[in-house]
C-alpha atoms as a PDB file:
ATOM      1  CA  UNK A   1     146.860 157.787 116.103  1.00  0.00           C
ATOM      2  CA  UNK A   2     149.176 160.242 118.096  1.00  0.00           C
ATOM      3  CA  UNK A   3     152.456 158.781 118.899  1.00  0.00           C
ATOM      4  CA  UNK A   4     155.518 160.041 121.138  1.00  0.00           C
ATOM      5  CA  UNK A   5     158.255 158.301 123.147  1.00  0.00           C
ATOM      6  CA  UNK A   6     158.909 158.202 126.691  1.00  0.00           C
ATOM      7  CA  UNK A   7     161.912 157.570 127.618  1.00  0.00           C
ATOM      8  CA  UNK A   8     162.250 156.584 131.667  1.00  0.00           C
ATOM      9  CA  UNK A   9     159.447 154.275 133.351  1.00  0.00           C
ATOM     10  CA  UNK A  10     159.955 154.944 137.253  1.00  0.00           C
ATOM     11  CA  UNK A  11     156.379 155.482 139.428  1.00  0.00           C
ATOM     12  CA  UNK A  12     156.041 158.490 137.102  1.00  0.00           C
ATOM     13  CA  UNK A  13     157.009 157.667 133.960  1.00  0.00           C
ATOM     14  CA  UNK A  14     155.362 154.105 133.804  1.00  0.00           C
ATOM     15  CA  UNK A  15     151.546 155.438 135.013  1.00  0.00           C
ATOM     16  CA  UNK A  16     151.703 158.573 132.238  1.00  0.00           C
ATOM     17  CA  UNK A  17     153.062 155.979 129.739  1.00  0.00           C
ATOM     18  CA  UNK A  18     149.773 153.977 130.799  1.00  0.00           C
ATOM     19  CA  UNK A  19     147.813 156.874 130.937  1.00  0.00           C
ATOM     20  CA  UNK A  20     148.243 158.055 127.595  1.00  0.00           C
ATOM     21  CA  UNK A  21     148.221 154.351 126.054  1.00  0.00           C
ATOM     22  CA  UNK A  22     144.895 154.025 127.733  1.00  0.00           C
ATOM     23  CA  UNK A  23     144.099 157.492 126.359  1.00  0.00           C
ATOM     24  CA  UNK A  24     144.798 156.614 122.788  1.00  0.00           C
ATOM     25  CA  UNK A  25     148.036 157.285 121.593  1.00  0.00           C
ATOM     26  CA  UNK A  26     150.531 154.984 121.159  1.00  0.00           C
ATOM     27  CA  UNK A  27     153.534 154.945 123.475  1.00  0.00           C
ATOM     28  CA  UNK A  28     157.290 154.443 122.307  1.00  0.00           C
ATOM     29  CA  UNK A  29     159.238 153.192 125.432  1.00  0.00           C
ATOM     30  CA  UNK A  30     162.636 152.920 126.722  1.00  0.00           C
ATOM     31  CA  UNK A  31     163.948 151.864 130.118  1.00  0.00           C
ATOM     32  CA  UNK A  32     167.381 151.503 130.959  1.00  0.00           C
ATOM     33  CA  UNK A  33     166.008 148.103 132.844  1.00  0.00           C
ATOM     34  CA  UNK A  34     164.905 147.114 129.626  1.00  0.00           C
ATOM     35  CA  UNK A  35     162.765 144.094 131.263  1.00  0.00           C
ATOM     36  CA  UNK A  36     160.398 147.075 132.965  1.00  0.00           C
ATOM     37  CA  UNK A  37     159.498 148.173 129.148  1.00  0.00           C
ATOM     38  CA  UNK A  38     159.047 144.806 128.112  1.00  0.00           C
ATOM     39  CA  UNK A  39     156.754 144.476 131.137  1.00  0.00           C
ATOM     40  CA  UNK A  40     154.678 147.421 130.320  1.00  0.00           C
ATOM     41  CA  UNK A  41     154.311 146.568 126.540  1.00  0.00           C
ATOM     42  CA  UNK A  42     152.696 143.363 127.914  1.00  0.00           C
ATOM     43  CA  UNK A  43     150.087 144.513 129.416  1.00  0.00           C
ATOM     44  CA  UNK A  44     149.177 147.922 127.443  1.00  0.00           C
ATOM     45  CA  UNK A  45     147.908 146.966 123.876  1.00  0.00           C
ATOM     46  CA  UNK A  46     149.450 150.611 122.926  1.00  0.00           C
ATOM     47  CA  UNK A  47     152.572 150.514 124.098  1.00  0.00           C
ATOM     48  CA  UNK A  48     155.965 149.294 122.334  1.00  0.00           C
ATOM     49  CA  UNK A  49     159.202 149.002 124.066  1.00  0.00           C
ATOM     50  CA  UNK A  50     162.221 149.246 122.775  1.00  0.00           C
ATOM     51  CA  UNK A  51     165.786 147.894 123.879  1.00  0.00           C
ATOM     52  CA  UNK A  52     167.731 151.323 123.208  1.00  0.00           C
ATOM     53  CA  UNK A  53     167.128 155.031 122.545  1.00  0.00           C
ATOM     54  CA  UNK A  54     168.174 154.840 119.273  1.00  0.00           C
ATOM     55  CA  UNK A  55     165.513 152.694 117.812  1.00  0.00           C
ATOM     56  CA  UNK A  56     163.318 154.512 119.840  1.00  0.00           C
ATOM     57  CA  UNK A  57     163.627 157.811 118.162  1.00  0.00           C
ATOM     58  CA  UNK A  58     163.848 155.742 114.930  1.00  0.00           C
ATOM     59  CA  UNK A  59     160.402 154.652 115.403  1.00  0.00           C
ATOM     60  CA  UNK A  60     158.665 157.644 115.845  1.00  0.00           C
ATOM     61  CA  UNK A  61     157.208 159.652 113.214  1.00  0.00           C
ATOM     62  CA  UNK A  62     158.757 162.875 112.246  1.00  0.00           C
ATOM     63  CA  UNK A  63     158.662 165.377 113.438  1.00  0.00           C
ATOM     64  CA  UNK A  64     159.140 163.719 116.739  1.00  0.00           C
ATOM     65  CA  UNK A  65     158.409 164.014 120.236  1.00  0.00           C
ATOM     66  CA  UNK A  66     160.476 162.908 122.557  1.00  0.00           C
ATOM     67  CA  UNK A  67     159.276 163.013 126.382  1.00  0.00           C
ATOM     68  CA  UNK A  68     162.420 162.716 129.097  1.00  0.00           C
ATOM     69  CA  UNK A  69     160.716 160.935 132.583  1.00  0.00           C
ATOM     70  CA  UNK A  70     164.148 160.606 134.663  1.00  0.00           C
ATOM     71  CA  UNK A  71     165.817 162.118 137.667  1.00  0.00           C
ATOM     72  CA  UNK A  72     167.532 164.896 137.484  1.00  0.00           C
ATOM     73  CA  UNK A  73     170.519 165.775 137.196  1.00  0.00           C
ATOM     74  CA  UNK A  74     173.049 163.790 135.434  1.00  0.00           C
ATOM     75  CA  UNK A  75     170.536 161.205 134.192  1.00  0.00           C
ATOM     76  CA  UNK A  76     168.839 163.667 132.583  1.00  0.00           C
ATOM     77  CA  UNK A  77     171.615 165.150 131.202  1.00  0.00           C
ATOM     78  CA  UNK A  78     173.233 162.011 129.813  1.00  0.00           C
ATOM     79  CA  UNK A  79     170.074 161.425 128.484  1.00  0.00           C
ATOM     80  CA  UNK A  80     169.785 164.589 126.489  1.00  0.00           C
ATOM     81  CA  UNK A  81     173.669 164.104 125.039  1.00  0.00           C
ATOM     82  CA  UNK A  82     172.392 160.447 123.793  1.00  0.00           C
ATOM     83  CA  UNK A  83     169.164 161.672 122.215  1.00  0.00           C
ATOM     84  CA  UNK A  84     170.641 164.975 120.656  1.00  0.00           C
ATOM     85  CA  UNK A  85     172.311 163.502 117.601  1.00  0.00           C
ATOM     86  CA  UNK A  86     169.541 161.217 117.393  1.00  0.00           C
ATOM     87  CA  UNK A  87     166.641 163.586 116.699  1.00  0.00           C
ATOM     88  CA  UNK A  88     166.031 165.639 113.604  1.00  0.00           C
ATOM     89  CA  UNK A  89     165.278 169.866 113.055  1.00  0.00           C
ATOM     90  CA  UNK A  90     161.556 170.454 114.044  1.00  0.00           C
ATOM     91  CA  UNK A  91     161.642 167.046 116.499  1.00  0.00           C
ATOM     92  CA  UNK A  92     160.768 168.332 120.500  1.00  0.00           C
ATOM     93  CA  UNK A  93     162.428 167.237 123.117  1.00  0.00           C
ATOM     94  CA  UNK A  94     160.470 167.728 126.181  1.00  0.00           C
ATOM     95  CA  UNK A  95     162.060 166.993 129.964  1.00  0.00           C
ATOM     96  CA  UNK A  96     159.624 166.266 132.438  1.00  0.00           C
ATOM     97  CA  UNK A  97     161.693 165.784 135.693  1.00  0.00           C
ATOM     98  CA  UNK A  98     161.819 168.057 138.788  1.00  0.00           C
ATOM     99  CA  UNK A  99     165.050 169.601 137.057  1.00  0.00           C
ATOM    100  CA  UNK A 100     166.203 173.474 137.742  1.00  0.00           C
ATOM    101  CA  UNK A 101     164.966 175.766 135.648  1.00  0.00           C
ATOM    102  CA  UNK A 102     167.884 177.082 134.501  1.00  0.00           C
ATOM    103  CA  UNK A 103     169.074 174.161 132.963  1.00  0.00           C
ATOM    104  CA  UNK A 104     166.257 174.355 130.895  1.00  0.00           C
ATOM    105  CA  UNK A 105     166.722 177.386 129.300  1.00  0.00           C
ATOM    106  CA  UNK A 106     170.844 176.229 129.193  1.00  0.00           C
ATOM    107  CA  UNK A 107     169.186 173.258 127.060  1.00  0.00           C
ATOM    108  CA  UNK A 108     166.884 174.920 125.162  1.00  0.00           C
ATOM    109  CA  UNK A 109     169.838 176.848 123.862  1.00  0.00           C
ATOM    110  CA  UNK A 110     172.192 174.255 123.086  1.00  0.00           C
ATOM    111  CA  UNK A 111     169.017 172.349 121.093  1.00  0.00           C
ATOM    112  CA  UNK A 112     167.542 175.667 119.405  1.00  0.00           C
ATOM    113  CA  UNK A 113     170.793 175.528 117.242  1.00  0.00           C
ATOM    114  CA  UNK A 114     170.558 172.788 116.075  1.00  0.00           C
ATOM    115  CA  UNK A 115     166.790 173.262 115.014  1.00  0.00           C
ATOM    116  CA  UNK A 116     165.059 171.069 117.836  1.00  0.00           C
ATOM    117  CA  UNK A 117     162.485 172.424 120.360  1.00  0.00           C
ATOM    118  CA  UNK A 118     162.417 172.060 123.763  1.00  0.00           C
ATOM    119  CA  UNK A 119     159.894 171.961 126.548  1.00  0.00           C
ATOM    120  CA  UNK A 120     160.211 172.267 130.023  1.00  0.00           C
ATOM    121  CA  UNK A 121     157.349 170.258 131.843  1.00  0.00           C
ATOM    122  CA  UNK A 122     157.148 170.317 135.493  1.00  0.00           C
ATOM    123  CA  UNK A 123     154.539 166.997 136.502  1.00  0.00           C
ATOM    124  CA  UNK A 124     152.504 167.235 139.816  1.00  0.00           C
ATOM    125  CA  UNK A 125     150.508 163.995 140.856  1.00  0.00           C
ATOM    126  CA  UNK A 126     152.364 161.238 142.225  1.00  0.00           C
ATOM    127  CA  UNK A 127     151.343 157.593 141.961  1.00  0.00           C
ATOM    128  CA  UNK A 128     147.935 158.641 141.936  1.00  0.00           C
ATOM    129  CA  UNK A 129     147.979 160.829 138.805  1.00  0.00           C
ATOM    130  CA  UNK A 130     147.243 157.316 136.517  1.00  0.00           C
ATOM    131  CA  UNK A 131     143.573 157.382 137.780  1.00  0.00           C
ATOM    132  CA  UNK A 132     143.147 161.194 138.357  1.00  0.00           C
ATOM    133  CA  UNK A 133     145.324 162.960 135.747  1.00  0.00           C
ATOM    134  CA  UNK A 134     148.501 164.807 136.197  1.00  0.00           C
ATOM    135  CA  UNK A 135     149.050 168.512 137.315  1.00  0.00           C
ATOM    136  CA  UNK A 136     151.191 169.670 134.273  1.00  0.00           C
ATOM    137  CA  UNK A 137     153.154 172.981 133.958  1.00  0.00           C
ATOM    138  CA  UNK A 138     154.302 173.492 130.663  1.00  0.00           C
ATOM    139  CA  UNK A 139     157.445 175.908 129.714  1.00  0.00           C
ATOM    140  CA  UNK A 140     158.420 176.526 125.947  1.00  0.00           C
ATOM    141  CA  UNK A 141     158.185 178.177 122.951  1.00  0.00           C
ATOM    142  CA  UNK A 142     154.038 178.844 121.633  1.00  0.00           C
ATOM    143  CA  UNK A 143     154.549 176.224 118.567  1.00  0.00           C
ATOM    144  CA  UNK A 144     155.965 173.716 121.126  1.00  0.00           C
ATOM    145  CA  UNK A 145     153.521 173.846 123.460  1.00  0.00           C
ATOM    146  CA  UNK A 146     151.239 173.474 120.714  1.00  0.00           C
ATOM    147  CA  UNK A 147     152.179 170.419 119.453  1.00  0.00           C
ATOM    148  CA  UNK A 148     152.307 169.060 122.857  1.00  0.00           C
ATOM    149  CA  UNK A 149     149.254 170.006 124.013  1.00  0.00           C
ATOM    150  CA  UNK A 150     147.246 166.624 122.908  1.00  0.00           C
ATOM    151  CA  UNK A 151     149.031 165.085 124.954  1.00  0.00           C
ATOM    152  CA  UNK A 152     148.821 167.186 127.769  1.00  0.00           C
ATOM    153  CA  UNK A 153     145.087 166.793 127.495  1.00  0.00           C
ATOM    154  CA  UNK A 154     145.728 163.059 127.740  1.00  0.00           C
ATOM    155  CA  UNK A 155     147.796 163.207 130.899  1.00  0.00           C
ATOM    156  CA  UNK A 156     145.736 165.848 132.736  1.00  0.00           C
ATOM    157  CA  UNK A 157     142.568 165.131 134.522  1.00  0.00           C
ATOM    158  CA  UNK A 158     140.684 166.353 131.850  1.00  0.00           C
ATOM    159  CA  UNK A 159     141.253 168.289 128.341  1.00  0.00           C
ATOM    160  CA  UNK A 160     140.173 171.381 129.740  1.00  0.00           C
ATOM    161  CA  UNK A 161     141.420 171.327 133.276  1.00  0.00           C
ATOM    162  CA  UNK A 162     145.309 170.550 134.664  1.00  0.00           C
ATOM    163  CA  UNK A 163     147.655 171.577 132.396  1.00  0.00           C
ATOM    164  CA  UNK A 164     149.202 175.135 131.645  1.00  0.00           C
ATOM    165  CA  UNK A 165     151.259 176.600 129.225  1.00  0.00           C
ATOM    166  CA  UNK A 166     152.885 178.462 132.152  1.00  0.00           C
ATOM    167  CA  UNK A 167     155.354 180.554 129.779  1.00  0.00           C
ATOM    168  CA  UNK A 168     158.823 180.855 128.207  1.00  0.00           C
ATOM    169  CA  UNK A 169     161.156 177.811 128.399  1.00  0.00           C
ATOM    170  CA  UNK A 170     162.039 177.686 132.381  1.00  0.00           C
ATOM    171  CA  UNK A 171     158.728 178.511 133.199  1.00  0.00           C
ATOM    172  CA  UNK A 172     157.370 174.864 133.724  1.00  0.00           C
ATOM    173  CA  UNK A 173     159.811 173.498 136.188  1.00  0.00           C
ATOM    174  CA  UNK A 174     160.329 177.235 137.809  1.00  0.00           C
ATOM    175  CA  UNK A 175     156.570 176.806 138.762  1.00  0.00           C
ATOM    176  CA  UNK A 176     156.801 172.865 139.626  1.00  0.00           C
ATOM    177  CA  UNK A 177     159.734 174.310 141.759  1.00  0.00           C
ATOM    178  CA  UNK A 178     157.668 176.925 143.734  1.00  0.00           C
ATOM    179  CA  UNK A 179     154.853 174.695 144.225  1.00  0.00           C
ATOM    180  CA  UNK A 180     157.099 171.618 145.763  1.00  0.00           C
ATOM    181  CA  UNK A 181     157.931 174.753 148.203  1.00  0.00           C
ATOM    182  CA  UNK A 182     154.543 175.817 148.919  1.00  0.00           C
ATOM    183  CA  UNK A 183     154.047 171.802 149.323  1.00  0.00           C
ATOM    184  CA  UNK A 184     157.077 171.670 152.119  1.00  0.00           C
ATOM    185  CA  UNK A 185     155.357 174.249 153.799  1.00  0.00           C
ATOM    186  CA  UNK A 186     151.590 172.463 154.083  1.00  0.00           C
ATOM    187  CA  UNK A 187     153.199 169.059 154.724  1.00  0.00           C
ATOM    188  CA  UNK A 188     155.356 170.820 157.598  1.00  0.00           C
ATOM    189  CA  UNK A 189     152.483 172.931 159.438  1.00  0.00           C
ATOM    190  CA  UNK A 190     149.795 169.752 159.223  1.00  0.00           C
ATOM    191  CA  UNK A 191     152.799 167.275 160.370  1.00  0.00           C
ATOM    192  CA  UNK A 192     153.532 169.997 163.551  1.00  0.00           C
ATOM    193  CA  UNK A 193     149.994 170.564 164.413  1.00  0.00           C
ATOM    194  CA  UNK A 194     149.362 166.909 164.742  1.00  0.00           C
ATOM    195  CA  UNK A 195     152.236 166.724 165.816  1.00  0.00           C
ATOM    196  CA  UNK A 196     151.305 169.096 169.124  1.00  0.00           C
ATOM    197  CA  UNK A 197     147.856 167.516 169.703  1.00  0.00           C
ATOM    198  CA  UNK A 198     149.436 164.295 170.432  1.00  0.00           C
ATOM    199  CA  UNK A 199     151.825 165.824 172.592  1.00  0.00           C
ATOM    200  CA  UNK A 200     148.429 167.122 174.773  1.00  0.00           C
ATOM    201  CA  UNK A 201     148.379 163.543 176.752  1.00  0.00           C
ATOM    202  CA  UNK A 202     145.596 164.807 179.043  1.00  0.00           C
ATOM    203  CA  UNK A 203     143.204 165.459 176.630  1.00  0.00           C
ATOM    204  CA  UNK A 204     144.001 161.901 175.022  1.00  0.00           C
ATOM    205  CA  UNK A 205     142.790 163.052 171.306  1.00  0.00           C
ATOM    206  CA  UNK A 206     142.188 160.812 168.642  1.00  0.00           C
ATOM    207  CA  UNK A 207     144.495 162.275 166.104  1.00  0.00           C
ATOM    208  CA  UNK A 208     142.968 159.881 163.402  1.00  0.00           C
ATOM    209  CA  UNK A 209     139.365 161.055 164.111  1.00  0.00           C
ATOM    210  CA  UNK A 210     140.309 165.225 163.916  1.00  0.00           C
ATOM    211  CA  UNK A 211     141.801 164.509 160.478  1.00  0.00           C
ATOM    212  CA  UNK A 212     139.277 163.066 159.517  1.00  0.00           C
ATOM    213  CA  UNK A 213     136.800 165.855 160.910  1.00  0.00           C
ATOM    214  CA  UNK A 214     138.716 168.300 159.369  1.00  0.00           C
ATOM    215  CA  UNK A 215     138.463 167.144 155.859  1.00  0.00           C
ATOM    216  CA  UNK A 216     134.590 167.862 155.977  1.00  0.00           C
ATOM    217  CA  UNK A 217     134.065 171.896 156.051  1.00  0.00           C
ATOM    218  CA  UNK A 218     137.301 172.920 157.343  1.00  0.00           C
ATOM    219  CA  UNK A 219     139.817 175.511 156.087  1.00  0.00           C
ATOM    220  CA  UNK A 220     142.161 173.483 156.083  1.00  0.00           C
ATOM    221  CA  UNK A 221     140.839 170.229 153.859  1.00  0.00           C
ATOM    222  CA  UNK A 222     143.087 169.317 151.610  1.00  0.00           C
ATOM    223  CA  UNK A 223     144.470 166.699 149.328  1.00  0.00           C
ATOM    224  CA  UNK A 224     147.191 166.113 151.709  1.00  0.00           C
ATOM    225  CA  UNK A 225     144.767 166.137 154.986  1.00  0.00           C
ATOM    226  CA  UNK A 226     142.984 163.533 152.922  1.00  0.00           C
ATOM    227  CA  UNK A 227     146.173 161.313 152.910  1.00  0.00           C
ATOM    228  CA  UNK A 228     146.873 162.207 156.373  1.00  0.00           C
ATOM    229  CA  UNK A 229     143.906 160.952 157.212  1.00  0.00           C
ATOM    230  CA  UNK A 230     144.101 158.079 155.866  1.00  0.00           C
ATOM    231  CA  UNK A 231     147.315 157.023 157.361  1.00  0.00           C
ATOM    232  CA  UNK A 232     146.443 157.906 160.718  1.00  0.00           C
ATOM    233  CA  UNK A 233     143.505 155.449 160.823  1.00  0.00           C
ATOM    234  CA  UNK A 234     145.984 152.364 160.164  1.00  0.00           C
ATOM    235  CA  UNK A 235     148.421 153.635 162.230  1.00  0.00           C
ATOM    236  CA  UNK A 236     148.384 156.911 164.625  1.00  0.00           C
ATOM    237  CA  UNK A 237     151.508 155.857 166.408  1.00  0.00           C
ATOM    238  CA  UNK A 238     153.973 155.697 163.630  1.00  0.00           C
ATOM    239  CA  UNK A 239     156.330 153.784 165.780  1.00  0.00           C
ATOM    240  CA  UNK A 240     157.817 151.693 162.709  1.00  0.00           C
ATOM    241  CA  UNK A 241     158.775 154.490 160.506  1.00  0.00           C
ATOM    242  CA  UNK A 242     161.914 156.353 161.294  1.00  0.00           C
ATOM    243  CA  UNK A 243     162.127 160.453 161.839  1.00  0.00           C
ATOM    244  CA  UNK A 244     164.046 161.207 158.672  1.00  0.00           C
ATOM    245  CA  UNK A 245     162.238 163.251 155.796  1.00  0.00           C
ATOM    246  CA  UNK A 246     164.515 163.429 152.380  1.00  0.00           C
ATOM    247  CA  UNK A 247     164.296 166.509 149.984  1.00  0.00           C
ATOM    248  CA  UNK A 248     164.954 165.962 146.482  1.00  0.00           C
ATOM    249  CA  UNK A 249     166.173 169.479 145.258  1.00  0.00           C
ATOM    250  CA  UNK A 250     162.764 171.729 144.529  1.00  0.00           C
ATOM    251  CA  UNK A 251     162.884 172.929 148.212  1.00  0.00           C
ATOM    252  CA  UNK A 252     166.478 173.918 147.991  1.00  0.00           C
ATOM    253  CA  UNK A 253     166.175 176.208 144.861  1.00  0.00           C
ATOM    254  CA  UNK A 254     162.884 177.774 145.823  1.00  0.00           C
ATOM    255  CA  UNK A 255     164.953 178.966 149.214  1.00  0.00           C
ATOM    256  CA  UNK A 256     167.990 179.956 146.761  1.00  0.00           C
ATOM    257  CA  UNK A 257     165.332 181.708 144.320  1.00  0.00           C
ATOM    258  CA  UNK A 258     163.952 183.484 147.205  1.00  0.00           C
ATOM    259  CA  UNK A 259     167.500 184.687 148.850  1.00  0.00           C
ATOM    260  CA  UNK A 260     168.077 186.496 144.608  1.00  0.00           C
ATOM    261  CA  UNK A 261     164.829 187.600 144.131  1.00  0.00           C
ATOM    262  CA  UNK A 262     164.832 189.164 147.558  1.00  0.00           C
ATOM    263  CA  UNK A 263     160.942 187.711 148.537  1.00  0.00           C
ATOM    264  CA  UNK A 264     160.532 186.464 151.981  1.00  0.00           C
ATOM    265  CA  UNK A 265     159.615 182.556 152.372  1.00  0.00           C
ATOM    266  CA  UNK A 266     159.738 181.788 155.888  1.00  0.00           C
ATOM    267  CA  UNK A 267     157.777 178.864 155.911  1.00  0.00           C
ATOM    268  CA  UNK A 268     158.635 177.251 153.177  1.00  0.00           C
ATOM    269  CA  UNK A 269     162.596 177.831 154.001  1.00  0.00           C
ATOM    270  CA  UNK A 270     162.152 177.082 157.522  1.00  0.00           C
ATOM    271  CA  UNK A 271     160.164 173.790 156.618  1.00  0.00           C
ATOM    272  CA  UNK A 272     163.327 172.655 154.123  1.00  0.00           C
ATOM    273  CA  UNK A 273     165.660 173.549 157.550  1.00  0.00           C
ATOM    274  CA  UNK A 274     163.604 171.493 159.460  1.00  0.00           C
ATOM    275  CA  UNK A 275     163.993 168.043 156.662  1.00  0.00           C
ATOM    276  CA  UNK A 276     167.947 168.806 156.929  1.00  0.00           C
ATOM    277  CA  UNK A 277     167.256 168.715 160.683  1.00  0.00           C
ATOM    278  CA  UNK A 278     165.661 165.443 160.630  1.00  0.00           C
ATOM    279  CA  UNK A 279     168.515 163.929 157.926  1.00  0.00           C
ATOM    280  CA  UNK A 280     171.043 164.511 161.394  1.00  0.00           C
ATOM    281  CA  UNK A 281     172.482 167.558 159.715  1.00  0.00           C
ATOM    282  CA  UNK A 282     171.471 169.055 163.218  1.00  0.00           C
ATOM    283  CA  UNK A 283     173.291 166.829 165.352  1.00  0.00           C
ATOM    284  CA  UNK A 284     176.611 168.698 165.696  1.00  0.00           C
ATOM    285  CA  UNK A 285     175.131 172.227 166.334  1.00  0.00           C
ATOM    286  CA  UNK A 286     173.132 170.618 168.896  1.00  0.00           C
ATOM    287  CA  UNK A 287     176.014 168.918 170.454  1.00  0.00           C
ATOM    288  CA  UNK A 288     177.648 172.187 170.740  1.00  0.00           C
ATOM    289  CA  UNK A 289     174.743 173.770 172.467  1.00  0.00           C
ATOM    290  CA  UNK A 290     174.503 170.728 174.873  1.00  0.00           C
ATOM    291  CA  UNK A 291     178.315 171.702 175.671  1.00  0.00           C
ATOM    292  CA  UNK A 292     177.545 175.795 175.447  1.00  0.00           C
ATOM    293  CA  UNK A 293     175.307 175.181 178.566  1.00  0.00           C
ATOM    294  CA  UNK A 294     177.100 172.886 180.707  1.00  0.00           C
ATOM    295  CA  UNK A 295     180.008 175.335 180.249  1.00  0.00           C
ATOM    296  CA  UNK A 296     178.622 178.161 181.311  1.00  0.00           C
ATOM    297  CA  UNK A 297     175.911 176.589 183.767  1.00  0.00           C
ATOM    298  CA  UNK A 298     177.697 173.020 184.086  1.00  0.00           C
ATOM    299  CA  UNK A 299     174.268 171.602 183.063  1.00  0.00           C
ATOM    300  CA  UNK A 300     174.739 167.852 182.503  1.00  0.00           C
ATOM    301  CA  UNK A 301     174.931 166.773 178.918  1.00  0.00           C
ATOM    302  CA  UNK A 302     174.076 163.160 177.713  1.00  0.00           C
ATOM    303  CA  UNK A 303     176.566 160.700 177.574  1.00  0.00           C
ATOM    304  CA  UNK A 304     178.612 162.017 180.546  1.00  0.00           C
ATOM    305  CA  UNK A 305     179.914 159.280 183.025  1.00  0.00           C
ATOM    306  CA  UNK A 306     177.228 159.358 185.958  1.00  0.00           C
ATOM    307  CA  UNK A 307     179.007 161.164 188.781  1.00  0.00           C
ATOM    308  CA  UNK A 308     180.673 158.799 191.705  1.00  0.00           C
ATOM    309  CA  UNK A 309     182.225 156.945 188.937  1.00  0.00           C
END
């Protein structure tokens, strides 16, 4: 039986530990809630938690794999500083967040002298990637990837279809990184064209209805219309959910790639603007034009005192 440890069970990391449990292999697991691993070891017959890292990687059999499901950033980091001393030459560590790519190949580095491999796995699917497979993007050395592609075949939707060895170390979350952009973008132009339609009061459309038309033949079907779609039909109005998108990092370093690289990315940089714009990092420029124009046309501007007081 193939075995590897996962190491991080958030929505992620707890449906690919089930998914490869359910696929066959047995699943090593640590949490830093260490109740969530104990949790998940109760209900898959092929998973085994354990209460630390250490006996963790001591479980395993050599030469190890190690698989890193946490944010990034300094999780991730502290992470890899905790596991480093703990794994062997010819072990892999493999780090499956949304991290930069060049902190991959900064890690790769820093493990390749010390004899351990490293792999760079950006992971596309969300919470529904337990039933349908994951969208895997694989960057590392050839013999890496090798070893890790069983389990890739597990994850993925099937063994043929879903994963890619995508290239050098970097490569993986470089590509995860340009396709979170390219997802910015689609979420940004379906969210504005709905978005407009609504705005059209005389024509009184029902925005539910179009999204669904539109996933049957249309150019623009989609995996997101789909959800769209879905959404709008138990609630078109959106009235309880508040106008404030987050970004988790991708969006930022595809527009920072972009700016070196010298490639134009409107859309996907203007979509990113537009999140920062709904987080209120708008408000003061917008104040400032609101002043701007009552200056020089003494428009009124919200919040004055109503005149004859």
């Amino acid at each position: 039986m193939m075995e590897i440890g996962l190491y991080g069970l958030g929505r992620m990391g707890g449906n690919m530990a089930r998914r490869l449990a359910r696929g066959g292999v047995r699943v090593h697991v640590h949490n830093r809630n260490h109740q969530v691993a104990l949790d998940l070891a109760g209900t898959e017959a092929n998973v085994v938690a354990h209460a630390d890292l250490a006996a963790l990687v001591a479980a395993l059999p050599a030469p190890r794999v190690l698989w890193l499901m946490l944010p990034a950033g300094e999780a991730t980091e502290a992470a890899i500083a905790a596991a480093t001393p703990l794994l062997a030459p010819g072990d892999l560590l493999v780090d499956g967040a949304n991290g930069y790519y060049r902190d991959a190949m900064r890690r790769a580095d820093a493990l390749g002298s010390r004899g351990i491999g490293f792999a760079d796995v950006g992971v596309s699917g969300g919470v529904w990637g337990l039933a349908n497979g994951y969208c895997l993007m694989a960057g590392g050395a050839s013999e890496d990837i090798a070893r890790l592609v069983p389990f890739l075949q597990v994850l993925a939707p099937t063994a043929d279809s879903g994963w890619l060895h995508a290239g050098p170390v970097g490569a993986g979350h470089f590509t995860k990184m340009v396709h979170n952009g390219i997802e910015y973008g689609m979420m940004q132009a379906l969210a504005e064209g709905f978005a407009l339609m609504g705005a059209k009061r005389a024509f009184d459309l029902d925005l539910a209805a179009v999204a669904e038309l539109w996933r049957h033949g249309s150019v623009v079907r989609s995996w997101l219309l789909d959800l769209t779609a879905g959404f709008l039909q138990d609630d078109a109005a959106l009235t309880a959910i508040a106008p404030v998108v987050a970004d988790s990092g991708e969006g930022r370093w595809t527009a920072l790639e972009s700016v070196e690289l010298g490639v134009p990315t409107p859309v996907m940089t203007l979509a990113l603007m537009n999140r920062f714009a709904s987080q209120g990092q708008g408000d003061y420029a917008n104040r400032l034009l609101a002043m701007m124009r009552k200056g020089f046309g003494g428009h009124a501007v919200q919040g004055d005192e109503p005149p004859g007081r």
